[in-house]
C-alpha atoms as a PDB file:
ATOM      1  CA  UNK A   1     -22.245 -47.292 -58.398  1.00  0.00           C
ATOM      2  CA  UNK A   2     -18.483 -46.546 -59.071  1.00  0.00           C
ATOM      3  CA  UNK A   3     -18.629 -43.065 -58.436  1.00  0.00           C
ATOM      4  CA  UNK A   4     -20.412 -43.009 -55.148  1.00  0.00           C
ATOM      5  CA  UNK A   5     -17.945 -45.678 -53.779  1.00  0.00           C
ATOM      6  CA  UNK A   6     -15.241 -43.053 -54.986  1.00  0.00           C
ATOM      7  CA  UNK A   7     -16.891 -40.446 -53.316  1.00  0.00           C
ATOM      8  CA  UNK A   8     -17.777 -42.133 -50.139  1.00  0.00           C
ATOM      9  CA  UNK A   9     -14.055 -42.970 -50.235  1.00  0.00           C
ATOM     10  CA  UNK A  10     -12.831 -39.716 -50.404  1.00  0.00           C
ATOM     11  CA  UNK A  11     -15.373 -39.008 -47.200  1.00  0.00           C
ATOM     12  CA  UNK A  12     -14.076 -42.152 -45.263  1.00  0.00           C
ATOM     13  CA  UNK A  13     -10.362 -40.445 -45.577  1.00  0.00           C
ATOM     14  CA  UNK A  14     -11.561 -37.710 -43.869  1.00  0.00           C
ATOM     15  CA  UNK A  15     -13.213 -39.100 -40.969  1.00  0.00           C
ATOM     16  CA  UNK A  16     -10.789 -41.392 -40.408  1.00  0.00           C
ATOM     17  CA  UNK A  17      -8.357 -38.671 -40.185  1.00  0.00           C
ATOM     18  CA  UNK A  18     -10.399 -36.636 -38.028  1.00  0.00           C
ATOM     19  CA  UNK A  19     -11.551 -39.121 -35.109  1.00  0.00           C
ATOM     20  CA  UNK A  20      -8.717 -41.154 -35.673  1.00  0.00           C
ATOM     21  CA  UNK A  21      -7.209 -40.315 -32.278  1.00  0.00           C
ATOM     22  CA  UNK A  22     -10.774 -40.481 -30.299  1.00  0.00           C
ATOM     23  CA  UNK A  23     -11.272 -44.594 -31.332  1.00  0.00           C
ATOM     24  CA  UNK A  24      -9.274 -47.691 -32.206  1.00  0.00           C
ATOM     25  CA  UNK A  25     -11.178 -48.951 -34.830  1.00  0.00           C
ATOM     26  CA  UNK A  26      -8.209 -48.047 -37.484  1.00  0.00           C
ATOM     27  CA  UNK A  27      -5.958 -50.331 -34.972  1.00  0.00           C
ATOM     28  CA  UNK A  28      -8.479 -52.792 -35.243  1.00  0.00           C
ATOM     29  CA  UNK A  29      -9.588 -53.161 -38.744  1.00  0.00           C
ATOM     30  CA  UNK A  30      -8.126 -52.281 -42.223  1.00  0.00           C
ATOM     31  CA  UNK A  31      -8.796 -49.199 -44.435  1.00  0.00           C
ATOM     32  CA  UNK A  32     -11.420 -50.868 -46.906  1.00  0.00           C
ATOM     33  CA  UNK A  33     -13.065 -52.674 -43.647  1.00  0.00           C
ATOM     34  CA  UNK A  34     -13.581 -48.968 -42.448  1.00  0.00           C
ATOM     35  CA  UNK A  35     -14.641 -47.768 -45.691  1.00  0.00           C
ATOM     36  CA  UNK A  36     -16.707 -50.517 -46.399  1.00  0.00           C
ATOM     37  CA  UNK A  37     -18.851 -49.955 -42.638  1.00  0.00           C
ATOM     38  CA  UNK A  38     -19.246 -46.205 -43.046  1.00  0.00           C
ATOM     39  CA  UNK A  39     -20.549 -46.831 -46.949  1.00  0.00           C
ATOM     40  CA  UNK A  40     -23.121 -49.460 -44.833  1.00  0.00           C
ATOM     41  CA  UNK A  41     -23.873 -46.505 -42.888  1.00  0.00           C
ATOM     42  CA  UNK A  42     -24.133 -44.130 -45.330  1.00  0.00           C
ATOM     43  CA  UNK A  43     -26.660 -46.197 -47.554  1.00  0.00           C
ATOM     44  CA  UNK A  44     -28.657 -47.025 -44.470  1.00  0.00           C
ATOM     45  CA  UNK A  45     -29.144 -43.412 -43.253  1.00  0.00           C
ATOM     46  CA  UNK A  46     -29.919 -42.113 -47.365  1.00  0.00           C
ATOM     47  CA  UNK A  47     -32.645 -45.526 -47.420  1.00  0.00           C
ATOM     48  CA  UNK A  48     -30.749 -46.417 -50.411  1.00  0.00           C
ATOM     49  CA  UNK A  49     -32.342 -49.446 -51.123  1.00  0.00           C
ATOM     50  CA  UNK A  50     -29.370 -52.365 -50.780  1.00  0.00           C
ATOM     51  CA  UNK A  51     -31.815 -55.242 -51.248  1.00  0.00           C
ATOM     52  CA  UNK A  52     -30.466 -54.678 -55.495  1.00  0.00           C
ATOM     53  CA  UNK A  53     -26.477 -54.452 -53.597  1.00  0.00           C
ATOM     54  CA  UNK A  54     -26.844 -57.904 -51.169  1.00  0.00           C
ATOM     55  CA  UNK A  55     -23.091 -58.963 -51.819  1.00  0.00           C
ATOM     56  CA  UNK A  56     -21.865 -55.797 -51.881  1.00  0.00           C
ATOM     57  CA  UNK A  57     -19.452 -56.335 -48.552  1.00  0.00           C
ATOM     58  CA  UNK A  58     -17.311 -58.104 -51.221  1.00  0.00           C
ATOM     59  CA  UNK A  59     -16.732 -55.097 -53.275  1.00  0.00           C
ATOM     60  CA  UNK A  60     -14.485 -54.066 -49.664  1.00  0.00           C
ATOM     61  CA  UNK A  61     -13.384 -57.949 -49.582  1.00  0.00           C
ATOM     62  CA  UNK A  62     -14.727 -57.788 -46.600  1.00  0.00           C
ATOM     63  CA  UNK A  63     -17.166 -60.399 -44.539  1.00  0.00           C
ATOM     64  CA  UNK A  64     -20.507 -59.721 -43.576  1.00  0.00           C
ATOM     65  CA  UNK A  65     -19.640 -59.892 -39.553  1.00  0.00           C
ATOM     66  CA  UNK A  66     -16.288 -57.574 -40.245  1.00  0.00           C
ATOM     67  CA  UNK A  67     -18.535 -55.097 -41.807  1.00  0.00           C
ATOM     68  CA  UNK A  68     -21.614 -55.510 -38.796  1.00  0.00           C
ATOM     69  CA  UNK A  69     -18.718 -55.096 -36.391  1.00  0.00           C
ATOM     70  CA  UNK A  70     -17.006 -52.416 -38.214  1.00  0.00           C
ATOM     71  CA  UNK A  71     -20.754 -50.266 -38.704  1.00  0.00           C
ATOM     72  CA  UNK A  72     -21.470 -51.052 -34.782  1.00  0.00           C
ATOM     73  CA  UNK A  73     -18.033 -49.363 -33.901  1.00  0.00           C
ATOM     74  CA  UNK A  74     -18.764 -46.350 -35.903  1.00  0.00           C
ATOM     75  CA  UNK A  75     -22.430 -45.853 -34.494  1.00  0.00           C
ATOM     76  CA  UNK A  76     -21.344 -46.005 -31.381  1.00  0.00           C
ATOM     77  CA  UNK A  77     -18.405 -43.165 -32.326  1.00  0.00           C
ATOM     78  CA  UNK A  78     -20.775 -40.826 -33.529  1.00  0.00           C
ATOM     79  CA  UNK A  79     -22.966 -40.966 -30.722  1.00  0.00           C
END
């Protein structure tokens, strides 16, 4: 699990650099929020079963609304 939060890290820095200017989610929430809401995504879209993962918002020490909020945002900034 340690390596694919690494890696999905490394992606998060990217997007967030790229549509950075096109939202204000990064004015909104902090860096592990974001990181935590696109690795939500990212699990969700590969059906990598989470049901094993339930707490794993607090790996981010995050919340569970932060990171609903947070995976919302993004949705709707891909769309």
């Amino acid at each position: 699990m340690c390596w694919l939060m690494v890696v999905l890290a490394r992606f998060i820095k990217a997007v967030i650099l790229l549509y950075r200017l096109r939202s204000s989610l990064w004015l909104q929430f902090k860096p592990h929020h974001i990181a935590a809401g696109a690795a939500y995504l990212a699990a969700k879209f590969l059906n990598f079963d989470l049901a094993f993962y339930q707490n794993i918002w607090r790996e981010f020490e995050t919340t569970p609304a932060i990171l609903q909020d947070v995976s919302q945002q993004l949705m709707e900034l891909f769309q």
